[in-house]
PDB file of N, CA and C in Angstrom:
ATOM      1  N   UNK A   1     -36.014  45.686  -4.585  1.00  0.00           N
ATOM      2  CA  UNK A   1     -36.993  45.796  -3.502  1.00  0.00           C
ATOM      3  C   UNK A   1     -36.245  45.957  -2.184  1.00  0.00           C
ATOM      4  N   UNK A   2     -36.721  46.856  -1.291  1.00  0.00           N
ATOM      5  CA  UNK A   2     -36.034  46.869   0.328  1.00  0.00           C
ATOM      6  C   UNK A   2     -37.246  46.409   1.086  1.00  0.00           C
ATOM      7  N   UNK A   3     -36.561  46.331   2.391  1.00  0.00           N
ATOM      8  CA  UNK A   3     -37.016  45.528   3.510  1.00  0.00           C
ATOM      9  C   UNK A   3     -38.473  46.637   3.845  1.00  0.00           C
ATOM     10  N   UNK A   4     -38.473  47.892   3.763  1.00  0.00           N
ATOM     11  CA  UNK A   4     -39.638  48.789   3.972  1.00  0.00           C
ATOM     12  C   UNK A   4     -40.680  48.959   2.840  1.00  0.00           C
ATOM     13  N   UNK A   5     -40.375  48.022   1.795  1.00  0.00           N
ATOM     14  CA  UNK A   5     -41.866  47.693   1.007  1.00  0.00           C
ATOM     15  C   UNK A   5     -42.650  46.907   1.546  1.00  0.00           C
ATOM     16  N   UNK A   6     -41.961  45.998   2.763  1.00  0.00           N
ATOM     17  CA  UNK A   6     -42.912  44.805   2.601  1.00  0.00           C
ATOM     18  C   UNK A   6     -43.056  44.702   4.327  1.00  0.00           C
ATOM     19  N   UNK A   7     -43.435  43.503   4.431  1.00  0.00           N
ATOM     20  CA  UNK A   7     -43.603  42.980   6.050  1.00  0.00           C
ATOM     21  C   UNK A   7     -42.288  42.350   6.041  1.00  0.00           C
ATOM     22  N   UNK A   8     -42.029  42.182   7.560  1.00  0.00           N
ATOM     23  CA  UNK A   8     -40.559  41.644   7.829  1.00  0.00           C
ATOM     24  C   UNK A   8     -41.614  39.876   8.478  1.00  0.00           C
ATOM     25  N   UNK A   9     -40.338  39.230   8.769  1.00  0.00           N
ATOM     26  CA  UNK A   9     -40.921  37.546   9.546  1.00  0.00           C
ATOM     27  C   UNK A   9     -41.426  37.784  10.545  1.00  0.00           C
ATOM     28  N   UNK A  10     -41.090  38.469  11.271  1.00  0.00           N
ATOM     29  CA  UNK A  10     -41.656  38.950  12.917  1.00  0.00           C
ATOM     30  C   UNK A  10     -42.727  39.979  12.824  1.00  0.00           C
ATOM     31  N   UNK A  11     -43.262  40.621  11.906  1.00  0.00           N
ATOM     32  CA  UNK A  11     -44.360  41.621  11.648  1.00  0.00           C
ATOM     33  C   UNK A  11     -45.656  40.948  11.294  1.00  0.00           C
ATOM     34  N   UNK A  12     -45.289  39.736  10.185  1.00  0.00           N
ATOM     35  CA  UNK A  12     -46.642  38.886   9.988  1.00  0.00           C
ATOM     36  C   UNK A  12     -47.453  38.294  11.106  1.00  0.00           C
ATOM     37  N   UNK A  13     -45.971  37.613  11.457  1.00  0.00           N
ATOM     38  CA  UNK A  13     -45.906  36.771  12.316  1.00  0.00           C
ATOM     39  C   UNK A  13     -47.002  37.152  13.880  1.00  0.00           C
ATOM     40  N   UNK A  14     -46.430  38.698  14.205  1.00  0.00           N
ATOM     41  CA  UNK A  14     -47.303  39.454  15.110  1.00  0.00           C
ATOM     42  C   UNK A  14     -48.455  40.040  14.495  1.00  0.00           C
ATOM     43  N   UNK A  15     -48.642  40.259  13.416  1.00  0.00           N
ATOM     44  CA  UNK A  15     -50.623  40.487  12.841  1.00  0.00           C
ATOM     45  C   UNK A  15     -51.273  39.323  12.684  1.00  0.00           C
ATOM     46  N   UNK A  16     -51.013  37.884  12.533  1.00  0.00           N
ATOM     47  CA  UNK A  16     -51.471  36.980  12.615  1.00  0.00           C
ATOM     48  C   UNK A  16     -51.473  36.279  13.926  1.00  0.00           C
ATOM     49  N   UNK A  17     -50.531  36.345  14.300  1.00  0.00           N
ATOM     50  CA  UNK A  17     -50.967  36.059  15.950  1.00  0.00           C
ATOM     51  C   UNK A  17     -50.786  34.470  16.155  1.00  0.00           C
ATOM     52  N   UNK A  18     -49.176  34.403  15.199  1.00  0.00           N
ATOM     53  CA  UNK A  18     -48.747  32.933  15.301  1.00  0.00           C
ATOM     54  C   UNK A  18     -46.820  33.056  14.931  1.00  0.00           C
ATOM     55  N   UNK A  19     -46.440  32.431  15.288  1.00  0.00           N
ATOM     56  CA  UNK A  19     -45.289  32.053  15.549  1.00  0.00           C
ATOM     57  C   UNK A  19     -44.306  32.291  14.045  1.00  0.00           C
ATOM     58  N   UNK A  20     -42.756  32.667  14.611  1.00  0.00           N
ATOM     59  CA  UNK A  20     -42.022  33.170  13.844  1.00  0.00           C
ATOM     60  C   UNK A  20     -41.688  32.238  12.858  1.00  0.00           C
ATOM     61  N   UNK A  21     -41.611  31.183  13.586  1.00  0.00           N
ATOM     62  CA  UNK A  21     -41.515  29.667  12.899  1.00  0.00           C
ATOM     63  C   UNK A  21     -42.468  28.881  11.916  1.00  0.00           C
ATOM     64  N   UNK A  22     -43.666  29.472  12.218  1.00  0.00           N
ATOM     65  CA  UNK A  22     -45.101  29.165  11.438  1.00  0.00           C
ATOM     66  C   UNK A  22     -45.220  30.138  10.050  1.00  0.00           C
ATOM     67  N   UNK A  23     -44.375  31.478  10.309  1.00  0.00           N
ATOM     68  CA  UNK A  23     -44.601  31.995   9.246  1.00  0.00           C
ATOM     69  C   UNK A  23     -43.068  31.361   7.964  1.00  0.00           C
ATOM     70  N   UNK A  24     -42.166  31.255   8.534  1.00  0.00           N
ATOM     71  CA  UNK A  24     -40.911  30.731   7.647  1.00  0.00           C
ATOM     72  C   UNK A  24     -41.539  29.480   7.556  1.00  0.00           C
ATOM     73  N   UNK A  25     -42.667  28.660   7.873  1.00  0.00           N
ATOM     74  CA  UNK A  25     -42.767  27.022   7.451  1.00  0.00           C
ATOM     75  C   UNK A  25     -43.674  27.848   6.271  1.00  0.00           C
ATOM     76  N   UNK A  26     -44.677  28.434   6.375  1.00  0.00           N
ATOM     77  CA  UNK A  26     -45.673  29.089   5.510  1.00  0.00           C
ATOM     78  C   UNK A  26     -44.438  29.685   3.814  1.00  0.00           C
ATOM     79  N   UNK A  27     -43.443  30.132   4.253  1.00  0.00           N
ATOM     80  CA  UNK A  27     -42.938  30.387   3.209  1.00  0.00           C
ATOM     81  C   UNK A  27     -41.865  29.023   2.737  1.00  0.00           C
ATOM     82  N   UNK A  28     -41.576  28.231   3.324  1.00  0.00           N
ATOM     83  CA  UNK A  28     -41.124  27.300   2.888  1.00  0.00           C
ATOM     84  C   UNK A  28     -41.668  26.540   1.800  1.00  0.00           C
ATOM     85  N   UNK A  29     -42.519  26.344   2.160  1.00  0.00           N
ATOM     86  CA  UNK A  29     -44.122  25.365   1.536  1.00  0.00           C
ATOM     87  C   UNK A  29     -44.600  26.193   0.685  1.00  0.00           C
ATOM     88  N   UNK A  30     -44.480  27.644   0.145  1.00  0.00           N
ATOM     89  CA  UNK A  30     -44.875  28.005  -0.485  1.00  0.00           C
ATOM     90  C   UNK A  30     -46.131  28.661  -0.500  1.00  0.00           C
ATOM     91  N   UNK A  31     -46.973  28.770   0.573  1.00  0.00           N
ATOM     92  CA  UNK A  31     -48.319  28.866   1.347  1.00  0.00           C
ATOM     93  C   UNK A  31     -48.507  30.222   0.996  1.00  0.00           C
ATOM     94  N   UNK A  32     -47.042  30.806   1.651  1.00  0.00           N
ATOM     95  CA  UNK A  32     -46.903  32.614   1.664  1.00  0.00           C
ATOM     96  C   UNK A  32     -45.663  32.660   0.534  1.00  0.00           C
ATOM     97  N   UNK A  33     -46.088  33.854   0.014  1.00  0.00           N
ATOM     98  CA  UNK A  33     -44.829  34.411  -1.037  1.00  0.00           C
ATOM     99  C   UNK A  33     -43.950  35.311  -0.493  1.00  0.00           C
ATOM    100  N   UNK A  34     -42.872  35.398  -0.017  1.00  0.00           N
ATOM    101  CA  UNK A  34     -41.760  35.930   0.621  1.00  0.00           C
ATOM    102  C   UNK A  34     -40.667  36.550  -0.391  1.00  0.00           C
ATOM    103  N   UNK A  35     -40.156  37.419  -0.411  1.00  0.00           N
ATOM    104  CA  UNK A  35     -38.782  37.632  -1.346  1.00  0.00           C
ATOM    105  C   UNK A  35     -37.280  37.950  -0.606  1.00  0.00           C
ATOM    106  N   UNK A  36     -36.572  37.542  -0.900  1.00  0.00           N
ATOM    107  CA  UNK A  36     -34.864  38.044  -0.486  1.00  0.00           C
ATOM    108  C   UNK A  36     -34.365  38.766  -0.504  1.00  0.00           C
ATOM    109  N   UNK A  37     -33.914  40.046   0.127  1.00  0.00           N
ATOM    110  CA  UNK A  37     -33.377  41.339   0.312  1.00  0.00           C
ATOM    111  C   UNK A  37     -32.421  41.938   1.059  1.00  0.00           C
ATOM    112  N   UNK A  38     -31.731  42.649   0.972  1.00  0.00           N
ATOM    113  CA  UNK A  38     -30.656  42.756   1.883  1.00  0.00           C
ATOM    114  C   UNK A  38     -31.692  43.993   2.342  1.00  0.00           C
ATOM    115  N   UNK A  39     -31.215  43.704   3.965  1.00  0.00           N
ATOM    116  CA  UNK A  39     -31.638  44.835   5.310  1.00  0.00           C
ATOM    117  C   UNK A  39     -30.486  44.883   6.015  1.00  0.00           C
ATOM    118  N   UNK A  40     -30.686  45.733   6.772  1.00  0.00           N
ATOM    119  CA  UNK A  40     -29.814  46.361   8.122  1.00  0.00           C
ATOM    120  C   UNK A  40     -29.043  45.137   8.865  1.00  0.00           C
ATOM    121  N   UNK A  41     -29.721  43.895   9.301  1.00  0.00           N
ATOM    122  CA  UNK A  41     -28.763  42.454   9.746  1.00  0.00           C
ATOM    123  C   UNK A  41     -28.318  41.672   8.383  1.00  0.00           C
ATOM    124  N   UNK A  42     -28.292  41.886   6.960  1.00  0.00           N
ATOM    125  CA  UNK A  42     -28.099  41.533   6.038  1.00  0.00           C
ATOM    126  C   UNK A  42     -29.038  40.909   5.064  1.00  0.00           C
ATOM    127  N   UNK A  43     -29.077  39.379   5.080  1.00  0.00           N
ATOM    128  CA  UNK A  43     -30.584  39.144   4.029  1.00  0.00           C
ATOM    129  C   UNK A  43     -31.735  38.660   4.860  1.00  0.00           C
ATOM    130  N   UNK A  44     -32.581  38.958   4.378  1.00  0.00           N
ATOM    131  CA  UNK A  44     -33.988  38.929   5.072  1.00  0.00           C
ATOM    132  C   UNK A  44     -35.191  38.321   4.029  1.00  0.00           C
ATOM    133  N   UNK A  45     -36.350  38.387   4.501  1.00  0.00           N
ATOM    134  CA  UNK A  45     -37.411  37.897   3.925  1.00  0.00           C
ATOM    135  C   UNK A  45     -38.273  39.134   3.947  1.00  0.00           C
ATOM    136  N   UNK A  46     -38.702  39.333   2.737  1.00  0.00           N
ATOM    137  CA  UNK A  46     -40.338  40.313   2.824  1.00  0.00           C
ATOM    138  C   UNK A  46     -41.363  39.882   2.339  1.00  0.00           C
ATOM    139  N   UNK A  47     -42.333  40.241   3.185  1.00  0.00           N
ATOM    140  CA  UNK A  47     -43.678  39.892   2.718  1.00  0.00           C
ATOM    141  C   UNK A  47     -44.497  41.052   1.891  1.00  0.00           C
ATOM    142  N   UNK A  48     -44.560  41.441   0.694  1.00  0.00           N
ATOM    143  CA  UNK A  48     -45.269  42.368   0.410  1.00  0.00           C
ATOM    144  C   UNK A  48     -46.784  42.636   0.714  1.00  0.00           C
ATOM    145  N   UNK A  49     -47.509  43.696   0.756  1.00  0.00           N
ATOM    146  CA  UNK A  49     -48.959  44.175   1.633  1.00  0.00           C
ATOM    147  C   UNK A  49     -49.937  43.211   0.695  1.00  0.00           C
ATOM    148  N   UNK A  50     -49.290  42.906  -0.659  1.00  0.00           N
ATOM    149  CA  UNK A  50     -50.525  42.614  -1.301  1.00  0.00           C
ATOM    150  C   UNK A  50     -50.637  40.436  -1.059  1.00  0.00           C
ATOM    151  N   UNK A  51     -49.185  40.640  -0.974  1.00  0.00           N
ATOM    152  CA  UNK A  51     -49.317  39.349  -0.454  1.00  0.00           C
ATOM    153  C   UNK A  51     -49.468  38.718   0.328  1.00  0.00           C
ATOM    154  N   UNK A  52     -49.543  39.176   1.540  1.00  0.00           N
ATOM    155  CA  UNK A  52     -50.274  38.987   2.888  1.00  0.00           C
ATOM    156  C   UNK A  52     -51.903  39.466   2.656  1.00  0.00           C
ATOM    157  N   UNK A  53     -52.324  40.047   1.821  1.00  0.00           N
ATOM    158  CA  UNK A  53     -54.005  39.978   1.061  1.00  0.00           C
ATOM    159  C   UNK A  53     -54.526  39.358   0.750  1.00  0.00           C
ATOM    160  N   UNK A  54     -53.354  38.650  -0.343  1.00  0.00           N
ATOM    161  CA  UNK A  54     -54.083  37.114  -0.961  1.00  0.00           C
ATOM    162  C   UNK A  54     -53.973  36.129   0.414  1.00  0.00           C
ATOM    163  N   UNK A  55     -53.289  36.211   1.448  1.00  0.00           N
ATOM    164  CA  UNK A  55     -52.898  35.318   2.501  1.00  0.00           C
ATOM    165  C   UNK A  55     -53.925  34.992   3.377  1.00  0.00           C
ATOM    166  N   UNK A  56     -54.655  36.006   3.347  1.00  0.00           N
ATOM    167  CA  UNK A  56     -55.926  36.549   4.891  1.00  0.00           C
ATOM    168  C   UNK A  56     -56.584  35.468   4.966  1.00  0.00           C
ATOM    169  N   UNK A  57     -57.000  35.186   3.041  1.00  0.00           N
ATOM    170  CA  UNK A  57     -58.852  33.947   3.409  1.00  0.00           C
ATOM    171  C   UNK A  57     -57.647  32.667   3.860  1.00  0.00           C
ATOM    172  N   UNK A  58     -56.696  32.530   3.361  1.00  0.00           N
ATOM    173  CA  UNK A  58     -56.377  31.194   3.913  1.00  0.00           C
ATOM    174  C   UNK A  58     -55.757  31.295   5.163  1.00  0.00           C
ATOM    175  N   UNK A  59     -55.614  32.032   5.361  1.00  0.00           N
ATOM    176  CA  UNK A  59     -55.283  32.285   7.172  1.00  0.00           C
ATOM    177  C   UNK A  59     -56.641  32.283   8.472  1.00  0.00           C
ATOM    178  N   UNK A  60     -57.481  32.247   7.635  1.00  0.00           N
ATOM    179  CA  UNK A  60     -59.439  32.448   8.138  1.00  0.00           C
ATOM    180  C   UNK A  60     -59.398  33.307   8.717  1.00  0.00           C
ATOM    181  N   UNK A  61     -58.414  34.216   8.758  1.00  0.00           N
ATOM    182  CA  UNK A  61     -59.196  35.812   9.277  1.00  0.00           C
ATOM    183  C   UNK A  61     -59.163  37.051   8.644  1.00  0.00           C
ATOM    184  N   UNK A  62     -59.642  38.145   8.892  1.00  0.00           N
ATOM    185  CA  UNK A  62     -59.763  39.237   7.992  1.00  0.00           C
ATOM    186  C   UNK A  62     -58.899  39.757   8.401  1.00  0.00           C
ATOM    187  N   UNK A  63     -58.715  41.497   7.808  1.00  0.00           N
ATOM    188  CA  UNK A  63     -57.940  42.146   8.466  1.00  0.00           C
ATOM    189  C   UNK A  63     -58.323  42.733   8.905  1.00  0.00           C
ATOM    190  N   UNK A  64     -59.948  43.333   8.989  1.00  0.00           N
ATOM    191  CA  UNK A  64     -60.479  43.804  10.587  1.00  0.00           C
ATOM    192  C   UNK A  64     -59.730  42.820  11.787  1.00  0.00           C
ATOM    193  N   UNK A  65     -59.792  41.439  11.696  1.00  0.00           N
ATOM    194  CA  UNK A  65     -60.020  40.716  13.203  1.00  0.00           C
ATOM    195  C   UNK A  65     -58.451  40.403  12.954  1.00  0.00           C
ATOM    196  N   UNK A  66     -57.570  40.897  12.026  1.00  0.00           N
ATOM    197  CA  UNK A  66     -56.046  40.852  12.421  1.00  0.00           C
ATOM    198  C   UNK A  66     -55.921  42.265  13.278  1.00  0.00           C
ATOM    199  N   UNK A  67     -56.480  43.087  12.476  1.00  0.00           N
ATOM    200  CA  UNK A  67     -55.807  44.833  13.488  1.00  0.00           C
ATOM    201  C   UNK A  67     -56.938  44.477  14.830  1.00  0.00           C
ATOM    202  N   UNK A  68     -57.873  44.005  14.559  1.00  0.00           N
ATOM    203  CA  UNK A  68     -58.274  44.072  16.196  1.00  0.00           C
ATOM    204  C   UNK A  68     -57.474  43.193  16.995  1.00  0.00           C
ATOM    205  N   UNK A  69     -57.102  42.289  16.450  1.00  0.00           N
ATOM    206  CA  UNK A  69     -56.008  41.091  17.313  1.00  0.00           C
ATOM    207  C   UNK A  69     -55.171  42.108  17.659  1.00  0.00           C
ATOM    208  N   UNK A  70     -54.295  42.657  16.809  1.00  0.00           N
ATOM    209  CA  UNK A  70     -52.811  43.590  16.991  1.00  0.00           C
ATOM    210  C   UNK A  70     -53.840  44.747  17.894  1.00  0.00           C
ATOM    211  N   UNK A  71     -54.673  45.304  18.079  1.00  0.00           N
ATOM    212  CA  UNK A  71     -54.818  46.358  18.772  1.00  0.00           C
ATOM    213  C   UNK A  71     -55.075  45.667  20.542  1.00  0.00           C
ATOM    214  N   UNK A  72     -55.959  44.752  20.495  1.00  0.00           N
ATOM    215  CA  UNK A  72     -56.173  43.802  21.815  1.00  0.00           C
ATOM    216  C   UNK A  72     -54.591  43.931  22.289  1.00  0.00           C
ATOM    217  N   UNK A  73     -53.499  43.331  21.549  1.00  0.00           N
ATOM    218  CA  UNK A  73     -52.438  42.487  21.753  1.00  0.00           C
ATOM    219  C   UNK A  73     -51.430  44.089  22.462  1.00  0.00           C
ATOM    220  N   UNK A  74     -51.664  44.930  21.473  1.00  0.00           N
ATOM    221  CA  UNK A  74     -50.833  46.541  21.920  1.00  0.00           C
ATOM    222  C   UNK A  74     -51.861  47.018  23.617  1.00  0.00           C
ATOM    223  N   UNK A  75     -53.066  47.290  23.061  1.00  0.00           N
ATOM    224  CA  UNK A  75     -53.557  47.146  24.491  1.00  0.00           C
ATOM    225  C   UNK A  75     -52.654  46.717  25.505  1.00  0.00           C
ATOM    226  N   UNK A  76     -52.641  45.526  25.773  1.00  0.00           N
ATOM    227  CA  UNK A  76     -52.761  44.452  27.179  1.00  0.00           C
ATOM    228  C   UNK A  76     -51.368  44.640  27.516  1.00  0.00           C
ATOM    229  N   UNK A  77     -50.396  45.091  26.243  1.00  0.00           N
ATOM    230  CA  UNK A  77     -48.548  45.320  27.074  1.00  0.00           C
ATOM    231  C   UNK A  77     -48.707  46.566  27.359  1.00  0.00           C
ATOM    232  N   UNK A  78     -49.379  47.262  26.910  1.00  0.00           N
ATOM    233  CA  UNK A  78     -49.184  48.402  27.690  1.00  0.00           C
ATOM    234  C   UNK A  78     -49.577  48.644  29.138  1.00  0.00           C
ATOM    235  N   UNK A  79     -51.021  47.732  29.491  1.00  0.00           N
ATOM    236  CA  UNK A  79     -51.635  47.882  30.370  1.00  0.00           C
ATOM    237  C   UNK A  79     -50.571  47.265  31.256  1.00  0.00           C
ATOM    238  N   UNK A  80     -50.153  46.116  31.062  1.00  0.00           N
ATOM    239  CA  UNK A  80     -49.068  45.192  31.657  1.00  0.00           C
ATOM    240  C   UNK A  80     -47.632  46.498  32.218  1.00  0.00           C
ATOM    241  N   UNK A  81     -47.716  47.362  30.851  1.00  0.00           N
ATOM    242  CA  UNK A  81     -46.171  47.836  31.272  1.00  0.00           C
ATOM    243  C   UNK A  81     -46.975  49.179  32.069  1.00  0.00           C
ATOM    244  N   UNK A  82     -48.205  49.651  32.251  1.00  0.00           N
ATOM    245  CA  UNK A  82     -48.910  50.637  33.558  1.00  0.00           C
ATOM    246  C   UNK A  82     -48.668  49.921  34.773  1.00  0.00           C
ATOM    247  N   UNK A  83     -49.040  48.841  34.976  1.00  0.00           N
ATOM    248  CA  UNK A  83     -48.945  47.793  35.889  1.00  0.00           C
ATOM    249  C   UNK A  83     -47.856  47.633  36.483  1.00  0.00           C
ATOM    250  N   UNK A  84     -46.589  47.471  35.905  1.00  0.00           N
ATOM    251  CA  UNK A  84     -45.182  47.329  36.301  1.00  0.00           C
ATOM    252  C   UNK A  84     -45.200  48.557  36.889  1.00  0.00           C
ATOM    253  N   UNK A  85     -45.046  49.743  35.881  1.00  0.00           N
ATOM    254  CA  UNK A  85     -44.424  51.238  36.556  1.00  0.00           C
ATOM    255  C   UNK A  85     -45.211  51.249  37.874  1.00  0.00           C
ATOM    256  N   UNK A  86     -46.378  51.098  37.901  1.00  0.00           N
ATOM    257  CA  UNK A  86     -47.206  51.643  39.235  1.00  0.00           C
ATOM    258  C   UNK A  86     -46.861  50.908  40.352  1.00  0.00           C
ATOM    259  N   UNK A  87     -46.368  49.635  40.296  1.00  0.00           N
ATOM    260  CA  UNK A  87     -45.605  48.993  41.230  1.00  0.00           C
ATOM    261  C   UNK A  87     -44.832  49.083  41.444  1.00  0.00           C
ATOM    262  N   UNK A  88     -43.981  50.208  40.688  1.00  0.00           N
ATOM    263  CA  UNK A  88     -42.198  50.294  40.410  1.00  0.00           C
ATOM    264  C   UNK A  88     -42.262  52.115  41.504  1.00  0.00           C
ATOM    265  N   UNK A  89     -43.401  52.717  41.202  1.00  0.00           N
ATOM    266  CA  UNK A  89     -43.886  54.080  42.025  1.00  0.00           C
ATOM    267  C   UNK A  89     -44.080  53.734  43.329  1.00  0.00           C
ATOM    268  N   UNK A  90     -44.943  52.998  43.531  1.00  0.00           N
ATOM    269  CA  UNK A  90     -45.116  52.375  44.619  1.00  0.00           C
ATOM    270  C   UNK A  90     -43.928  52.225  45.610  1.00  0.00           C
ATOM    271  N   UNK A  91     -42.952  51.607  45.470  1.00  0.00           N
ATOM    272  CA  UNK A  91     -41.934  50.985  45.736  1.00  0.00           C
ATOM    273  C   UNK A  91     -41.109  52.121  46.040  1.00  0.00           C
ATOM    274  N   UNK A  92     -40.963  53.279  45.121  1.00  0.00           N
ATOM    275  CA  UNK A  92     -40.192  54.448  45.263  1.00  0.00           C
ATOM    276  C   UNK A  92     -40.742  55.369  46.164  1.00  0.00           C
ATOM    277  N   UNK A  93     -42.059  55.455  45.774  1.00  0.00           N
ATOM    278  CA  UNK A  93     -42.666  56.160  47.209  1.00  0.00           C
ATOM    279  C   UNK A  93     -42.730  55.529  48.935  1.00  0.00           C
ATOM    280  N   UNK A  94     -42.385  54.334  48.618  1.00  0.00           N
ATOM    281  CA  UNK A  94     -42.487  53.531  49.755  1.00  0.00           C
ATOM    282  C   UNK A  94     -41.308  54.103  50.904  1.00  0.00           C
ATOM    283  N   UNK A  95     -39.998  54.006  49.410  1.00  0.00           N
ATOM    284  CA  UNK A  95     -38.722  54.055  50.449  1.00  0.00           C
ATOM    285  C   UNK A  95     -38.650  55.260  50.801  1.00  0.00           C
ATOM    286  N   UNK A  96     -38.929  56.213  49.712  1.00  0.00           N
ATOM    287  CA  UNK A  96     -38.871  57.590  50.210  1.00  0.00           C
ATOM    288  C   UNK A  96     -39.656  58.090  51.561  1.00  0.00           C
ATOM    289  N   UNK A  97     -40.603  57.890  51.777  1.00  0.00           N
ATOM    290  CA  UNK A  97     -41.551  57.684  53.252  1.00  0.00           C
ATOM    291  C   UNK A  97     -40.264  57.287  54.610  1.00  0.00           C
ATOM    292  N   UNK A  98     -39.648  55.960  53.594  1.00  0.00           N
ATOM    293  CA  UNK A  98     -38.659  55.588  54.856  1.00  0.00           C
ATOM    294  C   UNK A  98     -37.795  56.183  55.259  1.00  0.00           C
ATOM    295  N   UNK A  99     -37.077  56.759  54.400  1.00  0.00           N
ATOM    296  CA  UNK A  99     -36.098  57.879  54.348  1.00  0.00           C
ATOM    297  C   UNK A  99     -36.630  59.248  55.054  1.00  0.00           C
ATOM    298  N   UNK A 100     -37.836  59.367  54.737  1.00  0.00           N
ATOM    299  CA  UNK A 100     -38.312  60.983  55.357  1.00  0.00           C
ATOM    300  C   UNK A 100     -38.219  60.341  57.337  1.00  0.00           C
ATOM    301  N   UNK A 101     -38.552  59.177  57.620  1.00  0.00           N
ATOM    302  CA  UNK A 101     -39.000  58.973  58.798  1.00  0.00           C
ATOM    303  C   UNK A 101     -37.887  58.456  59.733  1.00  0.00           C
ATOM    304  N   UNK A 102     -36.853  58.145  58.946  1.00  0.00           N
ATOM    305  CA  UNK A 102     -35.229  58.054  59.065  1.00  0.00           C
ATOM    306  C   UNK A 102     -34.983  59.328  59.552  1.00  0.00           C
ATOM    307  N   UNK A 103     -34.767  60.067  58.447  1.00  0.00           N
ATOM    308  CA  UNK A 103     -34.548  61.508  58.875  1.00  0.00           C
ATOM    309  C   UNK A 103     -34.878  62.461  59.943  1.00  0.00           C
ATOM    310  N   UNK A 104     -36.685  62.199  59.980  1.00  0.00           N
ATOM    311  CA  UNK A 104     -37.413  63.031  61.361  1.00  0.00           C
ATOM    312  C   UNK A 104     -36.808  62.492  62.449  1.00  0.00           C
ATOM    313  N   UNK A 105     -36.410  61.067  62.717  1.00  0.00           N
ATOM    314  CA  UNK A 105     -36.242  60.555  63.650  1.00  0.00           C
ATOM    315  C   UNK A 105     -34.663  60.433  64.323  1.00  0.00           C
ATOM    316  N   UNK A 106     -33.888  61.059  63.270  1.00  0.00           N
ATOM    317  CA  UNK A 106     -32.470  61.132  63.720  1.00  0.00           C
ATOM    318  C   UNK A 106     -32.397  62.780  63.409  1.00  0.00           C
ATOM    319  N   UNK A 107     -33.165  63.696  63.177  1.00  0.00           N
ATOM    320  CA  UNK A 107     -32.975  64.951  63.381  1.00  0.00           C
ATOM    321  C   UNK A 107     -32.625  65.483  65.023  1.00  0.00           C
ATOM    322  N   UNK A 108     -33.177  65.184  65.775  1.00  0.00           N
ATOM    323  CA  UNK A 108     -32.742  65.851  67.038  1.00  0.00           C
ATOM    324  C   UNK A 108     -31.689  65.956  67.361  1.00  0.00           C
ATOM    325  N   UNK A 109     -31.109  64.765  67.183  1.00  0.00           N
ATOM    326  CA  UNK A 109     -29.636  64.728  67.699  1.00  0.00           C
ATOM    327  C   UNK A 109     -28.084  65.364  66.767  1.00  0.00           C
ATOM    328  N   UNK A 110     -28.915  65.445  65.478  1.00  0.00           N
ATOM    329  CA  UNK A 110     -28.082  66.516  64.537  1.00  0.00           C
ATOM    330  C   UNK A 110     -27.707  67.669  65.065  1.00  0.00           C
TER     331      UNK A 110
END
């Protein structure tokens, strides 16, 4: 089995919409079924699709209201990372203004 059959710790972890640590206690305990595989940083954990299926009712949510969680959750960084750039434009257009008025204003004497 490789690491691209299954879910990685940080993939559940982000469709459920709980902690990296909550999902390795979940496989500790046996809760979730996980398997051992070598990946790209060496051995890893996978969660296969069907076993995160049997996982859902005891997790109390579906996987409608997991992909709507993950779609809310993709939403709001993006909106967050519109938010940054437009303040980051802002800022660039700001100085550039300063620079143009720098310029008009020390042109004469050029």
């Amino acid at each position: 089995m490789d690491a691209k059959s299954g879910y990685t710790i940080n993939e559940v972890a982000y469709l459920l919409g709980v902690s990296k640590r909550t999902v390795c206690e979940w496989i500790r305990i046996g809760k979730l079924k996980a398997f051992l595989t070598l990946c790209d940083t060496g051995v890893c954990y996978v969660i296969l699709p069907e076993e995160l299926d049997k996982f859902y009712p005891e997790s109390g949510r579906s996987q409608t209201q997991l992909l709507r969680n993950q779609a809310k959750r993709d939403k709001q960084q993006y909106l967050d990372y519109l938010d940054k750039r437009y303040y980051d434009l802002c800022n660039e257009i700001d100085t550039i203004s300063k620079i143009k008025s720098y310029i008009e204003e020390v042109e004469p004497y050029i």
